[in-house]
C-alpha atoms as a PDB file:
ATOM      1  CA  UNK A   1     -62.183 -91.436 -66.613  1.00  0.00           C
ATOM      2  CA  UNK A   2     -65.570 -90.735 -64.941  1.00  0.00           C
ATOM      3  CA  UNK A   3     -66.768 -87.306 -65.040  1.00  0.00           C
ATOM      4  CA  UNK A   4     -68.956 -86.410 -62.114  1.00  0.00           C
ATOM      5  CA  UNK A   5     -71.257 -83.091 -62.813  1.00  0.00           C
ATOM      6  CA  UNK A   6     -72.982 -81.696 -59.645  1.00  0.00           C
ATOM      7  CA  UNK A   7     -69.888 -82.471 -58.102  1.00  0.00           C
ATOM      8  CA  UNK A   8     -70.722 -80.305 -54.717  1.00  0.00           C
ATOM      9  CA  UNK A   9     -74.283 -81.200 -54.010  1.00  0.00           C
ATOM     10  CA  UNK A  10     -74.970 -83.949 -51.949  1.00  0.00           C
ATOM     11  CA  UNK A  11     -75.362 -86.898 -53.995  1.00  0.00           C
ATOM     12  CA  UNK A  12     -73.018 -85.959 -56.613  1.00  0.00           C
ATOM     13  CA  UNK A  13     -70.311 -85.499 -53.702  1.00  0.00           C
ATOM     14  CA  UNK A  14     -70.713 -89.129 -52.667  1.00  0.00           C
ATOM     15  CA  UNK A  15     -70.643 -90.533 -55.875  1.00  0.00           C
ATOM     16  CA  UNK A  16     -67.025 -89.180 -56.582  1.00  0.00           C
ATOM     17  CA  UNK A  17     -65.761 -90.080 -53.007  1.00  0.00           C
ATOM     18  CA  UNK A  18     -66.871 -93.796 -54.227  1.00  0.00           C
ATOM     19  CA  UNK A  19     -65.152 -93.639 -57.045  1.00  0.00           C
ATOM     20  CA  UNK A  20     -62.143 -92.253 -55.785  1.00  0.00           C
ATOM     21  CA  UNK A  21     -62.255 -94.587 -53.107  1.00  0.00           C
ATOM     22  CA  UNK A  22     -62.366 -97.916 -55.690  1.00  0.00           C
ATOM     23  CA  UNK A  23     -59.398 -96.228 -57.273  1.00  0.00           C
ATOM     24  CA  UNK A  24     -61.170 -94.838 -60.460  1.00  0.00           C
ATOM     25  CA  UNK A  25     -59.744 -91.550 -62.589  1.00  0.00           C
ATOM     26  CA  UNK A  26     -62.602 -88.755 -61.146  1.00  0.00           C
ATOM     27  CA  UNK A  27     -63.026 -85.265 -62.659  1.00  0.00           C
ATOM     28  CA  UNK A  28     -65.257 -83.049 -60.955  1.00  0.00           C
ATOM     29  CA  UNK A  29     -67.257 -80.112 -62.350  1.00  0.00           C
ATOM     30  CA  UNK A  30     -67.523 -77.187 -59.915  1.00  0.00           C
ATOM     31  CA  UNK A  31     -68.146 -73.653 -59.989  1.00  0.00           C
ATOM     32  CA  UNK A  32     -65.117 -73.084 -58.232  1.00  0.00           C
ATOM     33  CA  UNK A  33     -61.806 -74.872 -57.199  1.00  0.00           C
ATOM     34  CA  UNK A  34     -62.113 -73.871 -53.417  1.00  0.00           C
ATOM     35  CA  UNK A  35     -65.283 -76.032 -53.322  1.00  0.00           C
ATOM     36  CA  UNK A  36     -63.491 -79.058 -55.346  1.00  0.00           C
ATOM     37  CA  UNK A  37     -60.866 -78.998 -53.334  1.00  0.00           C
ATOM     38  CA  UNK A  38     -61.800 -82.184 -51.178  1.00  0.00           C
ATOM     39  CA  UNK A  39     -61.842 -84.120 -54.431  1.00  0.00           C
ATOM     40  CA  UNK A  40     -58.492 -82.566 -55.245  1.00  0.00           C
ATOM     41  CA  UNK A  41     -56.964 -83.760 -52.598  1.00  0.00           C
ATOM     42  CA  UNK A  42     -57.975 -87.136 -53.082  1.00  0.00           C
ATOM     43  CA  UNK A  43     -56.489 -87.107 -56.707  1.00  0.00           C
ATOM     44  CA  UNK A  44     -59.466 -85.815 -58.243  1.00  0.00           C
ATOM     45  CA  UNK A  45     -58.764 -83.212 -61.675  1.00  0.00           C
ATOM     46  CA  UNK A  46     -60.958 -80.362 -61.573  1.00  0.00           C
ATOM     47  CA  UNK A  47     -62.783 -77.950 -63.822  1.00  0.00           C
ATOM     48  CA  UNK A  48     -65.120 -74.797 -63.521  1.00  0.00           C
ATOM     49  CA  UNK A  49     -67.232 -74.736 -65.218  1.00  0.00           C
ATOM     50  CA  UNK A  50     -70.539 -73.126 -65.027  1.00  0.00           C
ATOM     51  CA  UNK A  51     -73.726 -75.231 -66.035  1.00  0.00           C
ATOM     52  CA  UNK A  52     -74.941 -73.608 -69.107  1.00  0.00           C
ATOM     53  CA  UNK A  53     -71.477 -73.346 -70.697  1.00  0.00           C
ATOM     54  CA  UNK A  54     -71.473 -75.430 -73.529  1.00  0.00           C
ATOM     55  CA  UNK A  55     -67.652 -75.245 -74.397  1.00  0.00           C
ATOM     56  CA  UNK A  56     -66.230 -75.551 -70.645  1.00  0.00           C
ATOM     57  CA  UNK A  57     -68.749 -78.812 -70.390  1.00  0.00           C
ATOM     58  CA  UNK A  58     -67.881 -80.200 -73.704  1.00  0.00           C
ATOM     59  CA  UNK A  59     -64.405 -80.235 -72.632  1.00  0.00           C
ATOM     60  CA  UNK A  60     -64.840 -81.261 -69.654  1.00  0.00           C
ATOM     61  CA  UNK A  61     -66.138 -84.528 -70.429  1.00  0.00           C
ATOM     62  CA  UNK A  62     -63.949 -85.027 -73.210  1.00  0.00           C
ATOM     63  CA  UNK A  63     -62.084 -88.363 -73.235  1.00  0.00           C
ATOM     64  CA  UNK A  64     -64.715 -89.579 -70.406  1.00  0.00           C
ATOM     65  CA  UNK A  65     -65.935 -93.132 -70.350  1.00  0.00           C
ATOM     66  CA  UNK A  66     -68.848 -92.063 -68.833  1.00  0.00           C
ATOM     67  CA  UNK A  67     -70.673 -89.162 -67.328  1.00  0.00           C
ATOM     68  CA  UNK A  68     -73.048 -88.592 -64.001  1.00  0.00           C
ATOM     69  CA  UNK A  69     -75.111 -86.330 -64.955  1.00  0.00           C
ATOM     70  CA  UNK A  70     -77.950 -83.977 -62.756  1.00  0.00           C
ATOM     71  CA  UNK A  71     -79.537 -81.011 -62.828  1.00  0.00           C
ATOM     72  CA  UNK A  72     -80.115 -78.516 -60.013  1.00  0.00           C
ATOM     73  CA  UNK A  73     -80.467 -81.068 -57.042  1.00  0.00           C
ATOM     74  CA  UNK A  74     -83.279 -78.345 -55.662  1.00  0.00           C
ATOM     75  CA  UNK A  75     -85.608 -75.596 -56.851  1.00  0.00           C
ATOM     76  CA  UNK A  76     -84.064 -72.605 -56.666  1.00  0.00           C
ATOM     77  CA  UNK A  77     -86.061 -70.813 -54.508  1.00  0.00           C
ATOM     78  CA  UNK A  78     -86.267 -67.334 -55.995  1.00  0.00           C
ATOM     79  CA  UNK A  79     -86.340 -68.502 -59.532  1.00  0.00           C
ATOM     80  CA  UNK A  80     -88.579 -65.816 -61.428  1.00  0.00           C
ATOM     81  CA  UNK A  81     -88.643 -69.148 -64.046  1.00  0.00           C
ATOM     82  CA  UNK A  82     -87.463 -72.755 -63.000  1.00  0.00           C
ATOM     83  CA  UNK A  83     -88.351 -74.378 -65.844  1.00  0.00           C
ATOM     84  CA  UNK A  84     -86.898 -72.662 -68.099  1.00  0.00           C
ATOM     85  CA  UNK A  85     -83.511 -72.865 -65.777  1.00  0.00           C
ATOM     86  CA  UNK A  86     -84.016 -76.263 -66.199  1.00  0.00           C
ATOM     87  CA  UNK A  87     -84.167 -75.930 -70.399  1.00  0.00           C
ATOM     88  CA  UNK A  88     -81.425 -74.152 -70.291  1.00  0.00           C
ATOM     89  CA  UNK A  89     -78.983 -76.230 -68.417  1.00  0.00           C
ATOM     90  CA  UNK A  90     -80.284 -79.582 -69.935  1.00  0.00           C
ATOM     91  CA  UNK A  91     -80.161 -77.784 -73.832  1.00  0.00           C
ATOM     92  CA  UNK A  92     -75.953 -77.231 -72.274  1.00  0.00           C
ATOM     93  CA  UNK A  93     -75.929 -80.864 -71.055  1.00  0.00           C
ATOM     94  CA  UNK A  94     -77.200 -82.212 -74.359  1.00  0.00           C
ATOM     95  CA  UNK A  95     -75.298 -80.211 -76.663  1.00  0.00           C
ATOM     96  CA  UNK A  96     -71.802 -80.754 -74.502  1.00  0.00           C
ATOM     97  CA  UNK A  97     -72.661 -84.295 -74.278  1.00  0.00           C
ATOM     98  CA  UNK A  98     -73.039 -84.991 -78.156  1.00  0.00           C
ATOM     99  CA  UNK A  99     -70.133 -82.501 -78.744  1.00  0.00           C
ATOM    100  CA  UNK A 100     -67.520 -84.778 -76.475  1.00  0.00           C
ATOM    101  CA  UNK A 101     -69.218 -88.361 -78.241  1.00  0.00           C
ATOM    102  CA  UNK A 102     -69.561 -88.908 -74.349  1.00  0.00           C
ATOM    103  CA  UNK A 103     -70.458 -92.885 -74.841  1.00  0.00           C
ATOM    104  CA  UNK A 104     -71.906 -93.542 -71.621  1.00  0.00           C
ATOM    105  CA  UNK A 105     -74.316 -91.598 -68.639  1.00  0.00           C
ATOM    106  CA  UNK A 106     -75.894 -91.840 -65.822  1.00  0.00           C
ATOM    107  CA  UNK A 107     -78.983 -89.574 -64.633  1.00  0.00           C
ATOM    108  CA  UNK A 108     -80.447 -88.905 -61.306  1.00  0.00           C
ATOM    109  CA  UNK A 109     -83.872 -88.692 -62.199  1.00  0.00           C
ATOM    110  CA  UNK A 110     -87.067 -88.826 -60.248  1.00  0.00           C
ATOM    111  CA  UNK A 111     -89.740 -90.972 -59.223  1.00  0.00           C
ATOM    112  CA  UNK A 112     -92.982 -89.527 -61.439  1.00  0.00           C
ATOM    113  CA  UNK A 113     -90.239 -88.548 -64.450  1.00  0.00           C
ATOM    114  CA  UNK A 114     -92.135 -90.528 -67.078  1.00  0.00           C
ATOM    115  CA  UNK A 115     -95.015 -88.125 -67.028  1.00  0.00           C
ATOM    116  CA  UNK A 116     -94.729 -84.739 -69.371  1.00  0.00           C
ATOM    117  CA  UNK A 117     -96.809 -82.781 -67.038  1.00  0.00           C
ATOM    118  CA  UNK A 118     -98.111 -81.766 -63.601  1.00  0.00           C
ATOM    119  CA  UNK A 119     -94.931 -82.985 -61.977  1.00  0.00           C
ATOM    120  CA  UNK A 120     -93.893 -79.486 -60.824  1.00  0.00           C
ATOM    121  CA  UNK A 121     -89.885 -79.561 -61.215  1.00  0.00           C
ATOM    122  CA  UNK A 122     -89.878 -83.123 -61.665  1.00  0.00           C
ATOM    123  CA  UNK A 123     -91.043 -81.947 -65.002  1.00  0.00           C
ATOM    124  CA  UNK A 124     -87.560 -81.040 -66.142  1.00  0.00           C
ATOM    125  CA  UNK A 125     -86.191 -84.363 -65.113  1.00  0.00           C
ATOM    126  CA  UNK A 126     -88.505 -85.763 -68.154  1.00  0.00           C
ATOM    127  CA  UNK A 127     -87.117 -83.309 -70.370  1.00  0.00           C
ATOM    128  CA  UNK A 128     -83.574 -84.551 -69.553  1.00  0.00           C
ATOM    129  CA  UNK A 129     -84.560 -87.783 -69.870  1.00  0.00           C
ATOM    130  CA  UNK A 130     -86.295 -87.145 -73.256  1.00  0.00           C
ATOM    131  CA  UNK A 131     -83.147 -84.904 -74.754  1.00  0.00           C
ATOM    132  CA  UNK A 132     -80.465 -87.578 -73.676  1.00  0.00           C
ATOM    133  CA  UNK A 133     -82.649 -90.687 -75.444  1.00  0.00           C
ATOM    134  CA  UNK A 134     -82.368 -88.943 -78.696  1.00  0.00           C
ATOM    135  CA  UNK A 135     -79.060 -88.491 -78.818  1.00  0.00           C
ATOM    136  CA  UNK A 136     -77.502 -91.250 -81.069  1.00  0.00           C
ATOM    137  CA  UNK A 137     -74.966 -93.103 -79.862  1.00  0.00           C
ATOM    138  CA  UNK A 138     -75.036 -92.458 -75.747  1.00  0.00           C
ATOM    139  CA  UNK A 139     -76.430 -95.397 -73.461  1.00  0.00           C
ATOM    140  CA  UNK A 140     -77.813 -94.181 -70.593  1.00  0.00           C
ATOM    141  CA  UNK A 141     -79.394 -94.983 -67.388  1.00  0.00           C
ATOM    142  CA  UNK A 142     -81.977 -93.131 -65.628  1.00  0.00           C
ATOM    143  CA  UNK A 143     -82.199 -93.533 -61.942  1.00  0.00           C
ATOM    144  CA  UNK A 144     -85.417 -92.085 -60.662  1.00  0.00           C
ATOM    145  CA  UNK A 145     -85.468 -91.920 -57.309  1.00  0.00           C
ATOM    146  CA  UNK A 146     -87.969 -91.895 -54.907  1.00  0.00           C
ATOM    147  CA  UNK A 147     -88.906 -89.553 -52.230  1.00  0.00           C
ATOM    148  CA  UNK A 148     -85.865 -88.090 -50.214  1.00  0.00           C
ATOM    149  CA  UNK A 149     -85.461 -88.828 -46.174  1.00  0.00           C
ATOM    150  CA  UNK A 150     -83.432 -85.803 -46.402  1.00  0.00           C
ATOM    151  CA  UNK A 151     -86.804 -84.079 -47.170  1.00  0.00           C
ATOM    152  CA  UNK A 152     -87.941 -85.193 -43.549  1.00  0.00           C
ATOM    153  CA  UNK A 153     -85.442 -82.854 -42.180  1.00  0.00           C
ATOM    154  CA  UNK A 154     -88.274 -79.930 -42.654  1.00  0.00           C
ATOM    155  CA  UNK A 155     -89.780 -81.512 -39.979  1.00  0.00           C
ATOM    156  CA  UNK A 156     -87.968 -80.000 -37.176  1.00  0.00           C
ATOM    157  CA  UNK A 157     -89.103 -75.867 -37.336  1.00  0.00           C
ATOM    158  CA  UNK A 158     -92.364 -77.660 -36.869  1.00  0.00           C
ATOM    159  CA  UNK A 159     -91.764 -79.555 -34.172  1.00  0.00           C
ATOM    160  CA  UNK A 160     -89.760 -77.254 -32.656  1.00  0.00           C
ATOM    161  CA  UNK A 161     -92.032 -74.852 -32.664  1.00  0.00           C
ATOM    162  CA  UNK A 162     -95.694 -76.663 -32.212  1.00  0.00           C
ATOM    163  CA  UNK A 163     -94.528 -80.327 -30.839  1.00  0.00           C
ATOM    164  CA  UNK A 164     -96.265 -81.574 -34.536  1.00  0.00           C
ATOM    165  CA  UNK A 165     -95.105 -82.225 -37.957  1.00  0.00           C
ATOM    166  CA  UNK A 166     -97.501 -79.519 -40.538  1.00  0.00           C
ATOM    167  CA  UNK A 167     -97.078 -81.033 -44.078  1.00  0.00           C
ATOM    168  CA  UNK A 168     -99.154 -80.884 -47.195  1.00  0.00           C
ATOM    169  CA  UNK A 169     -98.456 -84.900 -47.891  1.00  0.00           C
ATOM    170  CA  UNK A 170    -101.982 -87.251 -46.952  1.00  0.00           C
ATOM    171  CA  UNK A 171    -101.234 -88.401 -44.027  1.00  0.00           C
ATOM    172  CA  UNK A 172    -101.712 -92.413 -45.326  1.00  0.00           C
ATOM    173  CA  UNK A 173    -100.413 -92.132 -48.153  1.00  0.00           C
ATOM    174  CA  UNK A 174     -97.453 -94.218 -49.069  1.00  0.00           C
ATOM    175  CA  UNK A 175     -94.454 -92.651 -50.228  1.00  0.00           C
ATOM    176  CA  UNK A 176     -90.733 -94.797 -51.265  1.00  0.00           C
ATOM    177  CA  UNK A 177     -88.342 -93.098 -48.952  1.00  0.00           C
ATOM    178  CA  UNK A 178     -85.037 -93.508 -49.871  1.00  0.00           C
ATOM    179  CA  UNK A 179     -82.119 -92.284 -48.643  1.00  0.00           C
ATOM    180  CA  UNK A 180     -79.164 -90.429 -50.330  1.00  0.00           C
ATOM    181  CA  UNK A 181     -76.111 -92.546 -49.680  1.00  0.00           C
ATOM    182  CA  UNK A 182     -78.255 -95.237 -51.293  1.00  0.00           C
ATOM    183  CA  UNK A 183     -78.845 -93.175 -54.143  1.00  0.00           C
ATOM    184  CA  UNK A 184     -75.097 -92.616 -54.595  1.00  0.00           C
ATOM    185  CA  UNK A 185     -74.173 -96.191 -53.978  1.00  0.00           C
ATOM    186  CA  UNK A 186     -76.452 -97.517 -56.665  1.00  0.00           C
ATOM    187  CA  UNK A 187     -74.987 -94.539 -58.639  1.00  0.00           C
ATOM    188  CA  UNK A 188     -71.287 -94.977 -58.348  1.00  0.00           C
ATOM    189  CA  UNK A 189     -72.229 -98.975 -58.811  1.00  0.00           C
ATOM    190  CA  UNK A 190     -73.817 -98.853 -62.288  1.00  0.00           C
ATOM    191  CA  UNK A 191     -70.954 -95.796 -63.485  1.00  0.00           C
ATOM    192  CA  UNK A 192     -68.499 -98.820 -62.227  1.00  0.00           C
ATOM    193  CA  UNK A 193     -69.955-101.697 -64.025  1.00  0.00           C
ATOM    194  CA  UNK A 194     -71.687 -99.646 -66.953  1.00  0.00           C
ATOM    195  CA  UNK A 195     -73.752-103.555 -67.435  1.00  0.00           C
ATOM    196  CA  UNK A 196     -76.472-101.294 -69.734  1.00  0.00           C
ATOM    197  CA  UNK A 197     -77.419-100.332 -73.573  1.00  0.00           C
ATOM    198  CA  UNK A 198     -79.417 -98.359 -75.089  1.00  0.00           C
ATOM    199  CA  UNK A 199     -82.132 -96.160 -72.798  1.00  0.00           C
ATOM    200  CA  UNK A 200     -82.764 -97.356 -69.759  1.00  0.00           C
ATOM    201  CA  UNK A 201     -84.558 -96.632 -66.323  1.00  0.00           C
ATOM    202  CA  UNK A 202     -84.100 -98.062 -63.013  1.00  0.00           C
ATOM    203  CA  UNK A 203     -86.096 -96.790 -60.194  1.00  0.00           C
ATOM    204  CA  UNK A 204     -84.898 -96.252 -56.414  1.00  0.00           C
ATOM    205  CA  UNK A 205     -87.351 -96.936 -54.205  1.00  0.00           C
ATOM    206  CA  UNK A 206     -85.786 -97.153 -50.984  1.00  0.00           C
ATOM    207  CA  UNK A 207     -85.736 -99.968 -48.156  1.00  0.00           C
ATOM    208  CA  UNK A 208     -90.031 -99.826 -48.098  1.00  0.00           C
ATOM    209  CA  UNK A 209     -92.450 -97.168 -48.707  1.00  0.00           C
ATOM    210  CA  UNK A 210     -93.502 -95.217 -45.493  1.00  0.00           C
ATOM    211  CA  UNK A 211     -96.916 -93.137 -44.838  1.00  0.00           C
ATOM    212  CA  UNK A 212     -96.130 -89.443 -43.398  1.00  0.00           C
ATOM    213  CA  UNK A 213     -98.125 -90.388 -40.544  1.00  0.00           C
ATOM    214  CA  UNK A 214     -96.403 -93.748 -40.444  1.00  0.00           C
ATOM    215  CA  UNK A 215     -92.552 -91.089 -40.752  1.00  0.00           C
ATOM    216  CA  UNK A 216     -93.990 -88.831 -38.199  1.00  0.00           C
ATOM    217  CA  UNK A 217     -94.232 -91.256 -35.408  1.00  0.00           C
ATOM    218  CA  UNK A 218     -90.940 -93.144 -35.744  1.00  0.00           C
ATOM    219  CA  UNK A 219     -89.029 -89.317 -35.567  1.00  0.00           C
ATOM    220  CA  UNK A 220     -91.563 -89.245 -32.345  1.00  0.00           C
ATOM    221  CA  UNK A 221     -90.229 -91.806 -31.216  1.00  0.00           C
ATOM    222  CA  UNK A 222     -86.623 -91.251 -32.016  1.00  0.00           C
ATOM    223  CA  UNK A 223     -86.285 -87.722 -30.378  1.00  0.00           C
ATOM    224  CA  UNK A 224     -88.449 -88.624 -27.180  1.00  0.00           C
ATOM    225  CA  UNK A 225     -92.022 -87.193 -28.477  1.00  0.00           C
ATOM    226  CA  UNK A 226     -93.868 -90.459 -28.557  1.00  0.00           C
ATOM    227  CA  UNK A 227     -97.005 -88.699 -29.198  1.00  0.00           C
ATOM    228  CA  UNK A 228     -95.627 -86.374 -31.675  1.00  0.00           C
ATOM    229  CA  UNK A 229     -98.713 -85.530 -34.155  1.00  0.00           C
ATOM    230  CA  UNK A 230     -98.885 -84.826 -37.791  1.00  0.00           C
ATOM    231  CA  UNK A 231    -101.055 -82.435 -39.638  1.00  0.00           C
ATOM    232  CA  UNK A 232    -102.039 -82.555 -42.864  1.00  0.00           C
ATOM    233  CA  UNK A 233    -102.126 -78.517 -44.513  1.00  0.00           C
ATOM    234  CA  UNK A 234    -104.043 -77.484 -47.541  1.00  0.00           C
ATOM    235  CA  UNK A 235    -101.660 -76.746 -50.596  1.00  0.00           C
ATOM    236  CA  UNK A 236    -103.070 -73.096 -50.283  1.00  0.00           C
ATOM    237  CA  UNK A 237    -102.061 -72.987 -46.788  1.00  0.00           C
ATOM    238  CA  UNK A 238     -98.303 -74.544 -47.973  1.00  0.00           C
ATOM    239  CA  UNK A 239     -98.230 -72.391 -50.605  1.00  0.00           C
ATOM    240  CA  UNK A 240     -98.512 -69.259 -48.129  1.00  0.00           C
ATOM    241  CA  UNK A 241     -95.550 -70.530 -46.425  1.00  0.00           C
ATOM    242  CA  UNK A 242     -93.309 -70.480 -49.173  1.00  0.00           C
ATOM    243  CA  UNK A 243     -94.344 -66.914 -49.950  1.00  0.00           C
ATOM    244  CA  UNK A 244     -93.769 -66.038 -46.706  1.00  0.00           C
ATOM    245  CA  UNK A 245     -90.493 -67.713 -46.535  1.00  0.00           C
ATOM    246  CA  UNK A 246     -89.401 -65.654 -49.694  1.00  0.00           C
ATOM    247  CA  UNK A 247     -89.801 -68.658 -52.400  1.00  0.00           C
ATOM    248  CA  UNK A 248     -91.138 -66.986 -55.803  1.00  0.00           C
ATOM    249  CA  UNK A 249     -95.049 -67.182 -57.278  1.00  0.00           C
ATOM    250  CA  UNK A 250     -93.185 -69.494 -60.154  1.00  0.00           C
ATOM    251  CA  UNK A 251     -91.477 -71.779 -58.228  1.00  0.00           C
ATOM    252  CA  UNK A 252     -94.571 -71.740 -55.359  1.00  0.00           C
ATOM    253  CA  UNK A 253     -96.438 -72.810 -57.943  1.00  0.00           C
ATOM    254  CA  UNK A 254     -94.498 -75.724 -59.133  1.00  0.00           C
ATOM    255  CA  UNK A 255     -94.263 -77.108 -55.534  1.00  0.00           C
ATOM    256  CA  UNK A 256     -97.864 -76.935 -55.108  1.00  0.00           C
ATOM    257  CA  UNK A 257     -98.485 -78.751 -58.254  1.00  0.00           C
ATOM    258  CA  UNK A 258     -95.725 -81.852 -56.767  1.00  0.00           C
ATOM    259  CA  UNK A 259     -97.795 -81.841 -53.562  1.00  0.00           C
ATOM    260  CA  UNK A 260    -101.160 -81.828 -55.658  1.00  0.00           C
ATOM    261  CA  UNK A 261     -99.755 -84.741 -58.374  1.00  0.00           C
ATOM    262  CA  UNK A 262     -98.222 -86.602 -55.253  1.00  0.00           C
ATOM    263  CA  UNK A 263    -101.635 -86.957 -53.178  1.00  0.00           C
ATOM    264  CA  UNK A 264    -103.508 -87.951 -56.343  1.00  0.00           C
ATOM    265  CA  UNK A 265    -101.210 -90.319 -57.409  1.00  0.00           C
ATOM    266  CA  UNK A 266    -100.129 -88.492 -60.421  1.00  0.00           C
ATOM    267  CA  UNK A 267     -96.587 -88.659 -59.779  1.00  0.00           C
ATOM    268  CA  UNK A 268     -96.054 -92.478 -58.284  1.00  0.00           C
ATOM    269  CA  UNK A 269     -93.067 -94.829 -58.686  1.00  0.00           C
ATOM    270  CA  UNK A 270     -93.754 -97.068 -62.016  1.00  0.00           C
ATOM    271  CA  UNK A 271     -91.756 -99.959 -61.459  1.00  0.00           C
ATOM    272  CA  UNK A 272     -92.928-102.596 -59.176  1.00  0.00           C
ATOM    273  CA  UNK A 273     -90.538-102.827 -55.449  1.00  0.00           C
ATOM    274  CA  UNK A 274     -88.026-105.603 -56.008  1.00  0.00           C
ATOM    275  CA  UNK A 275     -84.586-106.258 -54.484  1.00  0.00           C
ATOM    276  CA  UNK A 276     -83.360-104.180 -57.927  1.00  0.00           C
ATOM    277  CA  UNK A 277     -85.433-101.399 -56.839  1.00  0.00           C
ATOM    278  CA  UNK A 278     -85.295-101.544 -53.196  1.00  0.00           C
ATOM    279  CA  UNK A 279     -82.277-100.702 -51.080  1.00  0.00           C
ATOM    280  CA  UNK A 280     -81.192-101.126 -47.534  1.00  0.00           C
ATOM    281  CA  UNK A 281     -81.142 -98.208 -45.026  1.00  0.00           C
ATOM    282  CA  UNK A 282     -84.321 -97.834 -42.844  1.00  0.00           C
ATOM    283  CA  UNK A 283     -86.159 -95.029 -42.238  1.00  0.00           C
ATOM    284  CA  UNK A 284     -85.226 -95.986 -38.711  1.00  0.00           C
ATOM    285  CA  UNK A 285     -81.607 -95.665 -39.391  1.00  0.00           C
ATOM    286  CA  UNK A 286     -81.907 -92.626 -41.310  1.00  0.00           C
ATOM    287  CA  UNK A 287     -83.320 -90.988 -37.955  1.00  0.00           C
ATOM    288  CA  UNK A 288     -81.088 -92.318 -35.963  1.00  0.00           C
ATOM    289  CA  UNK A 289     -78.092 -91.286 -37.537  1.00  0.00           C
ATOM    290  CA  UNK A 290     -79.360 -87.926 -39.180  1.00  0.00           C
ATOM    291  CA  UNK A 291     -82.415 -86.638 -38.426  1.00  0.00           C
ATOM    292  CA  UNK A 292     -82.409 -87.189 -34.130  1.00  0.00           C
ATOM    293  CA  UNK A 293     -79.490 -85.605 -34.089  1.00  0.00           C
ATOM    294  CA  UNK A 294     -80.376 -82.211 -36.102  1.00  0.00           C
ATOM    295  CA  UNK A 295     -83.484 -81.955 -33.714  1.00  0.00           C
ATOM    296  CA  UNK A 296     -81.176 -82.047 -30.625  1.00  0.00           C
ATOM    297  CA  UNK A 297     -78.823 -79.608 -32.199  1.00  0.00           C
ATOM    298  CA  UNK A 298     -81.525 -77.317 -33.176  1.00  0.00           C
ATOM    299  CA  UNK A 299     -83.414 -77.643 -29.584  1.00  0.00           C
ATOM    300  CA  UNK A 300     -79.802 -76.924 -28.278  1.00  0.00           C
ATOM    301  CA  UNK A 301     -79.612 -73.586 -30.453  1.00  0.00           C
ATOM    302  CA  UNK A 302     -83.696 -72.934 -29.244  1.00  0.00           C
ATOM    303  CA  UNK A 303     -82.883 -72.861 -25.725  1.00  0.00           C
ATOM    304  CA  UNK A 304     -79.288 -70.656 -26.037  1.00  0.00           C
ATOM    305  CA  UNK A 305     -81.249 -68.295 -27.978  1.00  0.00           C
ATOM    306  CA  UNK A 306     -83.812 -68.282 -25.281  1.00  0.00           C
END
């Protein structure tokens, strides 16, 4: 039995379809069974639970053979206190996890997780990872991956809007996209073989690492704006935005401090690129089949609206 938590974000969502697609016993963790219900009907059991109940989690993963575990796949953005959001779901994990004598998990961790500090929310992925290595008995595997393509899809008000890309990222400085379904695959792989002992970390670095500027031109290209241009804002001048957009001082300041770690080289991947760590959708690809089609939606929308 595989237990997936985080069963209804992205990744998590394509991890259980995997497994339920090589024929493997799933249970899925949801806040609700009207949101589980596409695992259900693939033979999927399901359980609410909410993630900071210990006793609904504990039995939850009861009887498992292993676990995939994650916290909240994104800031929440009106969090008075993220972090200690974070403590408190991962304290929930931890305990629920010894409780059960799960024997193995699986993480989705972060790129820049092996540093204690100025990581912004990334910081709470090193927590996890620190609270799950002392537990005695549990092998697990961290997968810390690297920058999300998904992120890219911020892009478009931008470009919508000013025919340029405004992000607080150096504009040459190379970042290891990587693209969910990769993440997942990797994911529902290792949960399937379980070929680990001990503490472990694997890094997902994605097919090669990419400059924003380098990002910026193949969307250009993509969407028919081969001179698209890319702007590089101050983190005061991103961190305005969020306000404005109605994210909290607390979690503002986190994000600043990922954008400030990221362009010094603070947070980096620590693993050098091998086939292990690299995997095979293109930035390219990703645009193609994702991000191209969002703009053209979204220009769509622009000109009904106008």
């Amino acid at each position: 039995m595989y237990v997936i938590t985080g069963a209804t974000s992205n990744t998590g969502s394509l991890v259980a379809h995997q497994l339920l697609a090589a024929g493997q016993p799933v249970r899925v963790i949801g806040r609700s069974l009207e949101r589980l219900a596409p695992f259900l009907r693939k033979g999927a059991e399901g359980v609410v639970a909410e993630p900071m109940d210990v006793a609904a989690l504990t039995t939850a993963l009861q009887g498992a053979t292993a676990a995939w575990i994650m916290l909240q796949p994104n800031y929440i953005p009106d969090s008075p206190d993220f972090p200690a959001y974070q403590a408190q779901v991962t304290s929930a994990l931890t305990q629920a996890i010894a409780q059960s004598q799960l024997p193995y998990a699986v993480t989705l961790s972060s790129w820049g997780a092996d540093q204690p500090t100025g990581t912004g929310p990334v910081g709470g992925l090193y927590r996890l990872e620190q609270q799950l290595n002392a537990l005695p008995g549990l092998q697990v595997r961290h997968l810390r991956a690297g920058y999300f393509m998904e992120n890219t899809l911020a892009y478009l008000p931008s470009i919508l809007a000013q025919q340029q890309v405004v992000s607080p990222f150096r504009p040459d400085l190379p970042l290891p996209f990587v693209a969910t379904r990769d993440i997942s695959r990797v994911a529902a792989e290792t949960l399937l073989h379980l070929a680990f002992r001990g503490q472990s970390v694997s890094e997902i670095q994605g097919q090669r690492d990419l400059s924003s500027a380098e990002a910026v031109a193949i969307v250009g290209r993509a969407i028919g704006l081969p001179h698209l241009g890319y702007r590089q804002s101050s983190v005061a001048e991103f961190a305005t935005s969020l306000r404005t957009a109605g994210v909290s001082d607390n979690v503002t300041g986190l994000m600043a401090e990922v954008v400030t770690g990221i362009n010094a080289g603070h947070l980096r991947t620590s693993q050098p690129r091998s086939a292990a760590t690299t995997t095979p959708t293109s930035f390219e690809q990703f645009v193609t089949d994702t991000l191209a089609p969002a703009y053209q939606r979204a220009l769509a929308a622009q000109h009904i609206a106008a």
